[in-house]
Protein backbone atom coordinates (compact mmCIF):
# COMPACT_ATOMS: atom_id res chain seq x y z
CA UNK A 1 0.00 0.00 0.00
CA UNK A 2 2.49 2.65 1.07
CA UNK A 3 4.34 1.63 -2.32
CA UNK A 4 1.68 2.62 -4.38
CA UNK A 5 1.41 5.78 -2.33
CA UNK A 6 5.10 6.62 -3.03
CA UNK A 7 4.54 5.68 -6.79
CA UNK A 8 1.46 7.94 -7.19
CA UNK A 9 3.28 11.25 -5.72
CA UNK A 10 6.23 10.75 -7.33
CA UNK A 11 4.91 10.40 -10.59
CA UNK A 12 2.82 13.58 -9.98
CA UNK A 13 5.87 15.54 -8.99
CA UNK A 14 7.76 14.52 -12.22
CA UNK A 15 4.45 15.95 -14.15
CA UNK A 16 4.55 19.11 -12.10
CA UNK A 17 8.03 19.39 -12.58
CA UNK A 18 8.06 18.49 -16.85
CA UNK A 19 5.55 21.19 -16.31
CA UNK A 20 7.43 23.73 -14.26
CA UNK A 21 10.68 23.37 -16.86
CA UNK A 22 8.09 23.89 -19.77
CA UNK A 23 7.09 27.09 -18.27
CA UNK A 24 10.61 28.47 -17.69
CA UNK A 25 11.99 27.78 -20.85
CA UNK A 26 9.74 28.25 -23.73
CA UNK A 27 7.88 31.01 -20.94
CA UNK A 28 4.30 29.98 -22.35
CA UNK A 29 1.45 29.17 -20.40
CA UNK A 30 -0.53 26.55 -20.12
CA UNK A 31 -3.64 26.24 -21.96
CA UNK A 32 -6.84 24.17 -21.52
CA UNK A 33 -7.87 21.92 -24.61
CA UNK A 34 -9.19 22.66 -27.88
CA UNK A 35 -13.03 23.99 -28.00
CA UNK A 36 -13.49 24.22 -24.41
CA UNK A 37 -17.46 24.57 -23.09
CA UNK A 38 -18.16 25.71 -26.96
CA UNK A 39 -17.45 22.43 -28.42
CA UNK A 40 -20.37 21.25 -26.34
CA UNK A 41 -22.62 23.40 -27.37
CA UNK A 42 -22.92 25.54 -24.69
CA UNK A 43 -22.97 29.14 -24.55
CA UNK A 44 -21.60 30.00 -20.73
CA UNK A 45 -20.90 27.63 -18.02
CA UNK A 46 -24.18 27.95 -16.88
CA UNK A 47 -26.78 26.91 -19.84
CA UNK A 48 -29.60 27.61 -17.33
CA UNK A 49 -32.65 29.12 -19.09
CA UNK A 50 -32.99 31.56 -16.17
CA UNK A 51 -30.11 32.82 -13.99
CA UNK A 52 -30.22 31.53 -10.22
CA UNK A 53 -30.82 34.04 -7.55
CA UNK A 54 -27.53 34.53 -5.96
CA UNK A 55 -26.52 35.38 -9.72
CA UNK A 56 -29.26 37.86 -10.15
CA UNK A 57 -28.30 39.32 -6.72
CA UNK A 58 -24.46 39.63 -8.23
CA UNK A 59 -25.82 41.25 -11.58
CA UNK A 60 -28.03 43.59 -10.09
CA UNK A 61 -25.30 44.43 -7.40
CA UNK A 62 -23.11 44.96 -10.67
CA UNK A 63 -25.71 47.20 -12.04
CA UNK A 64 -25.94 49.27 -9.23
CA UNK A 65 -22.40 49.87 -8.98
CA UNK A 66 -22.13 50.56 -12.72
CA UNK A 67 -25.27 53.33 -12.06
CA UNK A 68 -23.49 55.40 -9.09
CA UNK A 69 -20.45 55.32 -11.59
CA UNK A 70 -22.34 56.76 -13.88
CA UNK A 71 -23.69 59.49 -11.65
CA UNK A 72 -20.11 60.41 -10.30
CA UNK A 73 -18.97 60.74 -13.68
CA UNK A 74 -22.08 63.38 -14.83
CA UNK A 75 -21.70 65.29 -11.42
């Protein structure tokens, strides 16, 4: 058992460090795969017809905020 243990983290250290070395010397980051949520079909992460409430309290907080910026700016 502890074997396998041993195994298992050491062969995700070499992948975080083949993946550390990549970084530092071509300096590129590292990128998701190809298509991403719009390969499913989806349009946003949420494909909800209607937006949940604690997102409709974030977008009207957002629109709020964008309002007294708008007011600041005019006064």
């Amino acid at each position: 058992m502890l074997t396998v243990f041993v195994a298992s983290f050491v062969l995700f250290l070499l992948v975080v460090i083949g993946m550390s070395l990549g970084y530092l010397l071509r300096r590129k980051t590292l990128q998701g795969s190809c298509g991403g949520i719009s390969a499913l079909g989806m349009e946003k992460v949420c494909d909800c017809p209607e937006p949940c409430d604690a997102r409709k309290k974030r977008l009207a907080k957002e629109a709020l905020r964008r309002e007294q910026l708008e007011k600041r700016r005019i006064l």
